[in-house]
Every structure is written in C-alpha cells, then in structure tokens.
Protein backbone atom coordinates (compact mmCIF):
# COMPACT_ATOMS: atom_id res chain seq x y z
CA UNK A 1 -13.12 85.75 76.61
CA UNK A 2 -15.31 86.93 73.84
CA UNK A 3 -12.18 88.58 72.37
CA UNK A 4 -10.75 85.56 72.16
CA UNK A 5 -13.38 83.66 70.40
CA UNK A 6 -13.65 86.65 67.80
CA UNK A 7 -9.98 86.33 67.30
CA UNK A 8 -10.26 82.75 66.69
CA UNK A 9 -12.85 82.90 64.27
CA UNK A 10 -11.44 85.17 62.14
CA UNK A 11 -8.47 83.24 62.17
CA UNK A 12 -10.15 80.15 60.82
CA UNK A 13 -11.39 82.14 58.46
CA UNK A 14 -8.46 83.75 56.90
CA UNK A 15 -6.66 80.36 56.76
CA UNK A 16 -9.78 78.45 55.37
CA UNK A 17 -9.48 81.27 52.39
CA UNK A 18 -6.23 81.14 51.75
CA UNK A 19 -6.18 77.62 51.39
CA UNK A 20 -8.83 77.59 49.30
CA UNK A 21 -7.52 79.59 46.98
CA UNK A 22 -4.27 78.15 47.42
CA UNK A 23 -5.75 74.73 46.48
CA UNK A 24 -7.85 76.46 43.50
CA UNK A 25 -4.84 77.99 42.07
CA UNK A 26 -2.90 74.07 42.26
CA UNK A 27 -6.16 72.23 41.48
CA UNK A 28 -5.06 71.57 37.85
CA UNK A 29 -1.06 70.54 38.57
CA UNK A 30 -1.99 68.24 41.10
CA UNK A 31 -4.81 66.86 38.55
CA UNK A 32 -2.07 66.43 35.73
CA UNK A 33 0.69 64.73 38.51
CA UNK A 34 -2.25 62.31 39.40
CA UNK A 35 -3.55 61.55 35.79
CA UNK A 36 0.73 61.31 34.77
CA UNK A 37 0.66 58.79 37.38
CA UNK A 38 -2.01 56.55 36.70
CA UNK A 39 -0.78 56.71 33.15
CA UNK A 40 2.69 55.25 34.01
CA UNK A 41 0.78 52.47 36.84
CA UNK A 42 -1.98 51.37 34.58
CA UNK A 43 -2.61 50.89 30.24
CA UNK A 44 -4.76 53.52 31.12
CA UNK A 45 -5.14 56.47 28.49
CA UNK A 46 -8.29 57.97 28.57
CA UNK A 47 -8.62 60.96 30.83
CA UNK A 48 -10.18 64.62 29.93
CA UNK A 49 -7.26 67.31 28.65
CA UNK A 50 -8.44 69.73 31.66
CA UNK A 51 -8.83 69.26 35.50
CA UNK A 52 -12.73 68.72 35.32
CA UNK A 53 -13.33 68.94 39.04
CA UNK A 54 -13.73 72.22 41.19
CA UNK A 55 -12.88 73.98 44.57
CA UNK A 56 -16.32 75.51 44.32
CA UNK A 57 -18.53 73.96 47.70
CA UNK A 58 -22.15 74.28 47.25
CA UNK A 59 -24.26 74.94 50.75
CA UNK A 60 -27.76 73.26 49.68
C-alpha cells in the first residue's frame, strides 16, 4: 500500500512539472492569440509588447 502511495506521488509530481514548464514555454503564444483576439472583438489597442504575467507560484 505504501508503494502505491509513493508511486502516486511521484507521479503527480512529474506531470505537475511538465506541465508547468509546458505552460511556461507557451505562456507568451497563448498571451499574443488572446491579446490578437481582443484586438479583432473590441477598438481595443493598448496592450504591453510582451506577455507580462508569469508561471512562477509564490508559497507565502
């Protein structure tokens, strides 16, 4: 049983990295699709060149 639960955790815990980094390395496509399509919806034109959100999580 213990096995098992060690198994499982360090499952979670190789996919929870790789799709973190999976998500960092698309962070700033999927921030240009979004702004592209806001631009086409709305008159709206003022949005910053670069992604400026993060993957980083802070534990406080």
């Amino acid at each position: 049983m213990g096995e098992i639960k060690i198994f499982r955790y360090e499952l979670n815990n190789h996919l929870t990295t790789n799709l973190t980094n999976k998500f960092q390395d698309d962070l700033e496509n999927i921030y240009q699709s979004a702004v592209d399509f806001v631009k086409i919806k709305t008159d709206l034109t003022i949005f910053p060149e670069k992604c400026p959100y993060t993957t980083l999580l802070y534990n406080y």
